[in-house]
C-alpha atoms as a PDB file:
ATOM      1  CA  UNK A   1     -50.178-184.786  57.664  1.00  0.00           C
ATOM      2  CA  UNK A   2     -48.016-185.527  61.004  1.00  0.00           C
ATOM      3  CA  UNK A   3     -50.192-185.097  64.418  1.00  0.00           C
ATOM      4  CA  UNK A   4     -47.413-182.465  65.834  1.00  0.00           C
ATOM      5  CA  UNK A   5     -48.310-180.012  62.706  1.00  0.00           C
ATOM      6  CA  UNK A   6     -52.126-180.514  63.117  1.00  0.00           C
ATOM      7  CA  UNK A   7     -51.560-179.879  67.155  1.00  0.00           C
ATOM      8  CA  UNK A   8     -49.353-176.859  66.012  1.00  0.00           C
ATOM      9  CA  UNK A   9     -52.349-175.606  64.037  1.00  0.00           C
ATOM     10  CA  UNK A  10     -54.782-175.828  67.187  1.00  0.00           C
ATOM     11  CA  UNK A  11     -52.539-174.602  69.384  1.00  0.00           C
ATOM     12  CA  UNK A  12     -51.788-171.272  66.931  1.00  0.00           C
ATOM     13  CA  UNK A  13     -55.671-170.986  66.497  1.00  0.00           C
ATOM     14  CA  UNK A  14     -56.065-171.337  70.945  1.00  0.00           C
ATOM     15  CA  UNK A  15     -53.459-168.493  71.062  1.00  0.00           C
ATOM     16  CA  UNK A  16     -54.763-166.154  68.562  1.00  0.00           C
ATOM     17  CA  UNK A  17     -58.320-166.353  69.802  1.00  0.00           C
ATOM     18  CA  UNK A  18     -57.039-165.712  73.282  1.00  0.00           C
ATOM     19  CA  UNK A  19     -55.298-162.210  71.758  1.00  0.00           C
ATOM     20  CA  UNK A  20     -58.819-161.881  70.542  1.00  0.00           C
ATOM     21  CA  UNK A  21     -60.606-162.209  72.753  1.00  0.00           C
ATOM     22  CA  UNK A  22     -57.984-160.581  75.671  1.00  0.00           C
ATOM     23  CA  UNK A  23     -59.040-157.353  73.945  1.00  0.00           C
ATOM     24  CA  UNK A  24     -62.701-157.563  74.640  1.00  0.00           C
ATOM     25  CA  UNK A  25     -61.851-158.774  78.244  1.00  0.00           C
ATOM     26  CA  UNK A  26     -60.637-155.405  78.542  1.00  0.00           C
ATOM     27  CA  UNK A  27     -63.237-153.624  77.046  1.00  0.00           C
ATOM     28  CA  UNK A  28     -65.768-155.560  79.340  1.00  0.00           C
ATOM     29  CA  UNK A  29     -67.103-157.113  75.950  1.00  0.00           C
ATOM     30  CA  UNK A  30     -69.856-159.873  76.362  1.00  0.00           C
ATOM     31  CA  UNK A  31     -67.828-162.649  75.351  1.00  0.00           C
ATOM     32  CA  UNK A  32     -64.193-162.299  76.371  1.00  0.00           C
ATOM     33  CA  UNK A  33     -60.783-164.274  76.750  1.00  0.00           C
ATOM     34  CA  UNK A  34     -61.912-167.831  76.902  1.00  0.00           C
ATOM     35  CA  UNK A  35     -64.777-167.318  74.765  1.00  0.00           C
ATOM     36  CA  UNK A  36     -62.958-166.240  71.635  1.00  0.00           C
ATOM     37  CA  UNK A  37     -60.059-168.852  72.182  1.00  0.00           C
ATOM     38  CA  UNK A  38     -62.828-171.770  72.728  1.00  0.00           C
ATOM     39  CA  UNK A  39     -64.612-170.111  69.337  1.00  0.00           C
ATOM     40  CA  UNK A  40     -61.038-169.980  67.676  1.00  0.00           C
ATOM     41  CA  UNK A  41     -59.918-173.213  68.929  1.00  0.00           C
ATOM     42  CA  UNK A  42     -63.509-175.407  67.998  1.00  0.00           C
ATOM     43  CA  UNK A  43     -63.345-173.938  64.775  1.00  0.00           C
ATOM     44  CA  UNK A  44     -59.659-174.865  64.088  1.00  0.00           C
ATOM     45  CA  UNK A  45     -60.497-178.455  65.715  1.00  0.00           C
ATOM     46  CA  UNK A  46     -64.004-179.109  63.573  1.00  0.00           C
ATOM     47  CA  UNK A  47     -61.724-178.239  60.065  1.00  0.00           C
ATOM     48  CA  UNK A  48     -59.052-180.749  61.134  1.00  0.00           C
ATOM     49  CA  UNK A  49     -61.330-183.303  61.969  1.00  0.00           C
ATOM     50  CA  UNK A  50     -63.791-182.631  58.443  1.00  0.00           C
ATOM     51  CA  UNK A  51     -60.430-182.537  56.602  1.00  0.00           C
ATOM     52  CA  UNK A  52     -57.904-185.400  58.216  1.00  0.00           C
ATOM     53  CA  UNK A  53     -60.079-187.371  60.532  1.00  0.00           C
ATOM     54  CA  UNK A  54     -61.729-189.460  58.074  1.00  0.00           C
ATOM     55  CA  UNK A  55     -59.051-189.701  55.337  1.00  0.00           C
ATOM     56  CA  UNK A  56     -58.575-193.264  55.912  1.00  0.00           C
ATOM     57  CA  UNK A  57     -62.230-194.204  55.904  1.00  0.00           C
ATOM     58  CA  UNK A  58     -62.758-191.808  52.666  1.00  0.00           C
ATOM     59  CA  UNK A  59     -59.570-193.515  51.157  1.00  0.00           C
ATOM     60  CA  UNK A  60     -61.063-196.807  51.594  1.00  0.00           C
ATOM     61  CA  UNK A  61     -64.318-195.897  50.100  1.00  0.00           C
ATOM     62  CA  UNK A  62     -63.573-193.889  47.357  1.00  0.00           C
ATOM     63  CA  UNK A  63     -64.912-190.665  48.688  1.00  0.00           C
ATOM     64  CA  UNK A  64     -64.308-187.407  48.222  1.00  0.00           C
ATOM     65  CA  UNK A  65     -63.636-185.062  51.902  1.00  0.00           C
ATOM     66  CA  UNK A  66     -65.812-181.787  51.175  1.00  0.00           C
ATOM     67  CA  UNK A  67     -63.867-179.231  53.269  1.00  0.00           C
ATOM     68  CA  UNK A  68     -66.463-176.547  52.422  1.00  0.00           C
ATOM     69  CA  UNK A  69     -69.070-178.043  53.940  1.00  0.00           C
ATOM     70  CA  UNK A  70     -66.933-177.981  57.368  1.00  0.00           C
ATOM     71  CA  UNK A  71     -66.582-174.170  57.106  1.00  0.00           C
ATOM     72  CA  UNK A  72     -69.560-173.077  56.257  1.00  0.00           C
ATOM     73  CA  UNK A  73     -71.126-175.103  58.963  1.00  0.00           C
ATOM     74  CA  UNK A  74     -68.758-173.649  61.233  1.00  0.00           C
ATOM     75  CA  UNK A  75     -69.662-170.409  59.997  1.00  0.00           C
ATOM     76  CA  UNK A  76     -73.294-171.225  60.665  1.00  0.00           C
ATOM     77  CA  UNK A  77     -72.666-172.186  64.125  1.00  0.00           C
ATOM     78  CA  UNK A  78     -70.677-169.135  65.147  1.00  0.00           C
ATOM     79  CA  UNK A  79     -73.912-166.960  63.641  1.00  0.00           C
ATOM     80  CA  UNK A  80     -75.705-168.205  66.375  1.00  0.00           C
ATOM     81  CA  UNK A  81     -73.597-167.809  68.764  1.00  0.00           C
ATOM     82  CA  UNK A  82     -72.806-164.672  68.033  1.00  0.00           C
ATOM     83  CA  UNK A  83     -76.881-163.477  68.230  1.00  0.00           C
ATOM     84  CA  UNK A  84     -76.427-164.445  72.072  1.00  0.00           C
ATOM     85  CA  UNK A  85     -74.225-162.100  72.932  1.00  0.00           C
ATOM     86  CA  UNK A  86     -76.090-159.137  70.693  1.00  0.00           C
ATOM     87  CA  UNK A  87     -78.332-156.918  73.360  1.00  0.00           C
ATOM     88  CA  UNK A  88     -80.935-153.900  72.749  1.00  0.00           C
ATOM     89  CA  UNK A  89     -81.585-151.595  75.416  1.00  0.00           C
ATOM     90  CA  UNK A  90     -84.113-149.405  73.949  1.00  0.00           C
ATOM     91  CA  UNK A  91     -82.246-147.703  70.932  1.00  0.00           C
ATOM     92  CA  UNK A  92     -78.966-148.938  71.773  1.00  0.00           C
ATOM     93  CA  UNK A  93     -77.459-152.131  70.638  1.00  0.00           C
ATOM     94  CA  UNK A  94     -74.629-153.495  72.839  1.00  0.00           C
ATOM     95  CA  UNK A  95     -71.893-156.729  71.950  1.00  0.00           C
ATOM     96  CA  UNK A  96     -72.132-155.804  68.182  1.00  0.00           C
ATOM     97  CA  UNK A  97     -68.237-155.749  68.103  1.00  0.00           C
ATOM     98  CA  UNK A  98     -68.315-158.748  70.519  1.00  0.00           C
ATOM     99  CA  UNK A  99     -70.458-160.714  68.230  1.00  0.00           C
ATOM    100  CA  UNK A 100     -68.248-159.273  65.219  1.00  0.00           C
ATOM    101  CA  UNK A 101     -64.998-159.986  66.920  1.00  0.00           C
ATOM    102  CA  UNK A 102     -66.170-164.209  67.220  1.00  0.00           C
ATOM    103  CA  UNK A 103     -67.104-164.396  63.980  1.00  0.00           C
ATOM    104  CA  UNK A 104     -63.876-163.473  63.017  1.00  0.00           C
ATOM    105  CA  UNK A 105     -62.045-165.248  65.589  1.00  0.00           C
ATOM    106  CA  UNK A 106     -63.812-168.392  64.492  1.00  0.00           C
ATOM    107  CA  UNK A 107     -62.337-167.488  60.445  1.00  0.00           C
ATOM    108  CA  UNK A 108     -58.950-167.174  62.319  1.00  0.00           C
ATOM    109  CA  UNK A 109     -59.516-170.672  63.548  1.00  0.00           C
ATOM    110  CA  UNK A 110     -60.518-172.137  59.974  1.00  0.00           C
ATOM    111  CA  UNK A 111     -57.666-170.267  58.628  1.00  0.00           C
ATOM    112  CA  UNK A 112     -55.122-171.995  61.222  1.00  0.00           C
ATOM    113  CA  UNK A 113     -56.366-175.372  60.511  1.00  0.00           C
ATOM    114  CA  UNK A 114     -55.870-174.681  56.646  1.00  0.00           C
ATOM    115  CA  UNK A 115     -52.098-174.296  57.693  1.00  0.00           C
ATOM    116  CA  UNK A 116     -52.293-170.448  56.531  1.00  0.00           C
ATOM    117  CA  UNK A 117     -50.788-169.207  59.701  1.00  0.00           C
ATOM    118  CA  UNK A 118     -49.091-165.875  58.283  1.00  0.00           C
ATOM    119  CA  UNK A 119     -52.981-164.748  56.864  1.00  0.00           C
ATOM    120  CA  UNK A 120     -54.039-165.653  60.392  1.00  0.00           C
ATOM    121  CA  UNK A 121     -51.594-163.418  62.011  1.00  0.00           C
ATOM    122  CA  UNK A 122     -52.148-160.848  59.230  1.00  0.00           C
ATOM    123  CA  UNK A 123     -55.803-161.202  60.124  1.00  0.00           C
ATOM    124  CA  UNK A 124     -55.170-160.885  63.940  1.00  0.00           C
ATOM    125  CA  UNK A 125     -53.169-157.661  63.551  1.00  0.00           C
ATOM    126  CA  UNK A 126     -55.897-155.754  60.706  1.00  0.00           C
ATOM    127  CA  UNK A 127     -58.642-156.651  63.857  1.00  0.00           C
ATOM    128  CA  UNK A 128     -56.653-155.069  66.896  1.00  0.00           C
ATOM    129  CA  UNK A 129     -56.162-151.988  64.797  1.00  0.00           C
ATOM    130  CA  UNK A 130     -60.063-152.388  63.674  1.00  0.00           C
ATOM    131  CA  UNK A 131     -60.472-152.938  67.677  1.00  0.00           C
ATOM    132  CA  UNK A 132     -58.204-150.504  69.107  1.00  0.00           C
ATOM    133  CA  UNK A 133     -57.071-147.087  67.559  1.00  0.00           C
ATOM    134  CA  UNK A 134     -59.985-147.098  65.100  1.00  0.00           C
ATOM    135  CA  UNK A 135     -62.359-147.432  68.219  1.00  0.00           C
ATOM    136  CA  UNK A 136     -60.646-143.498  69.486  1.00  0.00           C
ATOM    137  CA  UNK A 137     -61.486-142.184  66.270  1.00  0.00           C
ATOM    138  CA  UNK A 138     -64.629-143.380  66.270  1.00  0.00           C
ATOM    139  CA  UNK A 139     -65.542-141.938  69.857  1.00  0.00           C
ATOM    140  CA  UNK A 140     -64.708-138.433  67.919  1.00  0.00           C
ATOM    141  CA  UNK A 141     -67.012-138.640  65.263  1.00  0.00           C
ATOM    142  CA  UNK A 142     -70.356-137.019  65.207  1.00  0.00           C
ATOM    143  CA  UNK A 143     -73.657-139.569  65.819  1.00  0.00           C
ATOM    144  CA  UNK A 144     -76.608-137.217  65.290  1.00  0.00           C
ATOM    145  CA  UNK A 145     -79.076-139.512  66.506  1.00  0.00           C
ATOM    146  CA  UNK A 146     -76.934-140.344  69.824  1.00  0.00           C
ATOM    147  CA  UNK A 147     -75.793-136.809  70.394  1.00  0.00           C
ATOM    148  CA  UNK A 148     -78.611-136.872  73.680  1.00  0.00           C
ATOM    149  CA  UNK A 149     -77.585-140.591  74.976  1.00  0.00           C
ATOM    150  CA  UNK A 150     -74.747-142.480  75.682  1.00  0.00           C
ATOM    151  CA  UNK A 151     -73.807-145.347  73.778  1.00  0.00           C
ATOM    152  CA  UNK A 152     -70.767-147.833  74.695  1.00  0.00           C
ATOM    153  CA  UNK A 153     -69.805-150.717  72.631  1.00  0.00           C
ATOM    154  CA  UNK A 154     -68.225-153.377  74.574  1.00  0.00           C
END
């Protein structure tokens, strides 16, 4: 595969993480703008290196590249760093979404390297609406065990 298409793949995962990851900014989640296009972008990168960046060496040897491996590491990874962002205050759990929102901006990233960039930007658009509108309807539904406290999810 030519170096422009694989820098065309990192440069689609930077920009959809940055979409992202612009919507938390505004929602004052934990992890914001450059978090989610870092996330997006690392997880894109660590793909494109597992699956192209040792093609000659694995030619040469007779081995086998086991892209799998690469994403469920990744996955792994973004677990973790998702937990950081997760806080309890008494009852109420805040960055939730936040933590959510990486996870998924780090499958956007795998999904860019993989050179699926319509199911990325399919992906993008199903998590604004998950982010956005469905976030108003939620607000209107009764929480029984919240109707005394206030709860924001950022």
């Amino acid at each position: 595969m030519d170096e422009g298409t694989l820098v065309f793949r990192l440069l689609l995962a930077a920009a959809l993480g940055a979409v992202m990851g612009l919507e938390r900014e505004m929602k004052r989640g934990n992890a914001g703008l450059r978090t989610h296009l870092l996330v997006s972008m690392g997880a894109c990168l660590y793909v494109l290196s597992g699956a192209y960046g040792f093609l000659g060496d694995a030619a040469a040897h007779d081995q086998k590249v086991d892209l799998a491996r690469s994403v469920s590491q990744v996955a792994v990874g973004i677990g973790f760093l998702g937990g950081g962002v997760i806080v309890k205050h008494g009852e109420i759990v805040r960055g939730l979404t936040t933590a959510a929102n990486l996870w998924l901006a780090a499958a956007v990233g795998v999904t860019c390297a993989t050179g699926h960039w319509k199911l990325a930007l399919f992906t993008l658009s199903l998590s604004l609406l998950a982010l956005a509108p469905l976030e108003r309807i939620e607000k209107r539904l009764p929480h029984p065990k919240l109707d005394d406290k206030h709860q924001t999810e950022a």
